[in-house]
Protein backbone atom coordinates (compact mmCIF):
# COMPACT_ATOMS: atom_id res chain seq x y z
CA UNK A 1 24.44 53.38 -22.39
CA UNK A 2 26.37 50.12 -22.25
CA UNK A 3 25.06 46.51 -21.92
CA UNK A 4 26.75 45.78 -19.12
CA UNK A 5 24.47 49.24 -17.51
CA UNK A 6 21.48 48.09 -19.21
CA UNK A 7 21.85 44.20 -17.75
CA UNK A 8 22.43 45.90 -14.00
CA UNK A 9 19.45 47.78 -14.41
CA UNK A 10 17.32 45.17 -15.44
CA UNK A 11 18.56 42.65 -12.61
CA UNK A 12 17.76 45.60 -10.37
CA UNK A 13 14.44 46.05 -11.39
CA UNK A 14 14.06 42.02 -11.26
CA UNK A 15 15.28 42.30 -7.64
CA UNK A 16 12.92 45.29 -6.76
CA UNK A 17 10.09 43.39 -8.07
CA UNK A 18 10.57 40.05 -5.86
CA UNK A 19 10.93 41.99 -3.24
CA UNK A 20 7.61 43.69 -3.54
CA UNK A 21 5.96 40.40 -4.41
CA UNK A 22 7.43 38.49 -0.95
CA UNK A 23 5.97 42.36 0.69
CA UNK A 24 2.26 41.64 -1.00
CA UNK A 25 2.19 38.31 0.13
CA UNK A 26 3.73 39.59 3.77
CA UNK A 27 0.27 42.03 3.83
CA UNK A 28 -2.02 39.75 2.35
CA UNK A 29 -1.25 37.42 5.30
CA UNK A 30 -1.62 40.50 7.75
CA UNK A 31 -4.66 41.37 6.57
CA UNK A 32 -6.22 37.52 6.56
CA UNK A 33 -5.46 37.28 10.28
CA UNK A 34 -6.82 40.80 10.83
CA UNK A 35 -9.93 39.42 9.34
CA UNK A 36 -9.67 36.27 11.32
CA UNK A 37 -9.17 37.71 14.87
CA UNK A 38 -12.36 40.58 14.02
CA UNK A 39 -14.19 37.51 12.96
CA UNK A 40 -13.79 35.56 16.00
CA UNK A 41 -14.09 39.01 18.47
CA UNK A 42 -17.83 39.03 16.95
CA UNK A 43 -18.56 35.85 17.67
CA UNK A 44 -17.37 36.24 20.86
CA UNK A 45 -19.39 39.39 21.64
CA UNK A 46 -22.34 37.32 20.24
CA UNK A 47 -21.85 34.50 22.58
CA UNK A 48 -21.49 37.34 25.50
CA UNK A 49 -24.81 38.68 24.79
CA UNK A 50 -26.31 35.33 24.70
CA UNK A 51 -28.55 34.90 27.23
CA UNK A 52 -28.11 31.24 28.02
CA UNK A 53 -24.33 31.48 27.46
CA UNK A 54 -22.33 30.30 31.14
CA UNK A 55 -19.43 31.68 32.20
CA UNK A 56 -17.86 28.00 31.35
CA UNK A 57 -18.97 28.91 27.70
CA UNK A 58 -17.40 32.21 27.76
CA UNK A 59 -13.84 30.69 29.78
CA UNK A 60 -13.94 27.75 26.90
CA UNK A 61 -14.29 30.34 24.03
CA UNK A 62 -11.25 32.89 25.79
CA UNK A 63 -9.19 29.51 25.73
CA UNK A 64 -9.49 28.51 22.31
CA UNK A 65 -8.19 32.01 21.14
CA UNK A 66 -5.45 31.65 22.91
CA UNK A 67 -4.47 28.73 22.10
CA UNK A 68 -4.33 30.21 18.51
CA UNK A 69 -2.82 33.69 18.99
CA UNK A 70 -0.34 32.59 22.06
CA UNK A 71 0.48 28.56 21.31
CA UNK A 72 4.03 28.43 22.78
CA UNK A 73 1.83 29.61 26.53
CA UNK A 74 0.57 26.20 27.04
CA UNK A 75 -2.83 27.23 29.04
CA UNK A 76 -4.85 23.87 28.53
CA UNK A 77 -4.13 24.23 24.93
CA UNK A 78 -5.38 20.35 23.46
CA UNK A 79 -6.92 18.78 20.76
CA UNK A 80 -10.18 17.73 22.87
């Protein structure tokens, strides 16, 4: 096996492995939001089976996720 075959290999393998690291990073950021978004659909169902909770309440709380999951749809979206 030659050097030059040896050196491909190993910039191959160095490719292989950036690629996989920019992929774990990819999912770890997937998963965080996954956990974010199941997160804030509990609260939300707790807030729904609050009894004192107003439909205001439950509008308010609709319009703060979207203001994180669909920014660029400007629906009242503010920093109030």
């Amino acid at each position: 096996m030659s050097l030059d075959s040896i050196a491909d290999r190993f910039a191959k393998l160095r490719a292989m492995r950036e690629k996989l690291c920019k992929q774990e990073t990819s999912w770890k950021e997937a998963f965080q939001a996954r956990d974010w978004v199941v997160s804030e659909l509990q609260s939300f169902k707790a807030l729904i089976l609050h009894e004192a909770s107003t439909q205001d309440d439950l509008i308010n709380r609709i319009d703060d996720l979207l203001c994180v999951l669909a920014p660029s749809q400007d629906d009242g979206c503010n920093d109030d």
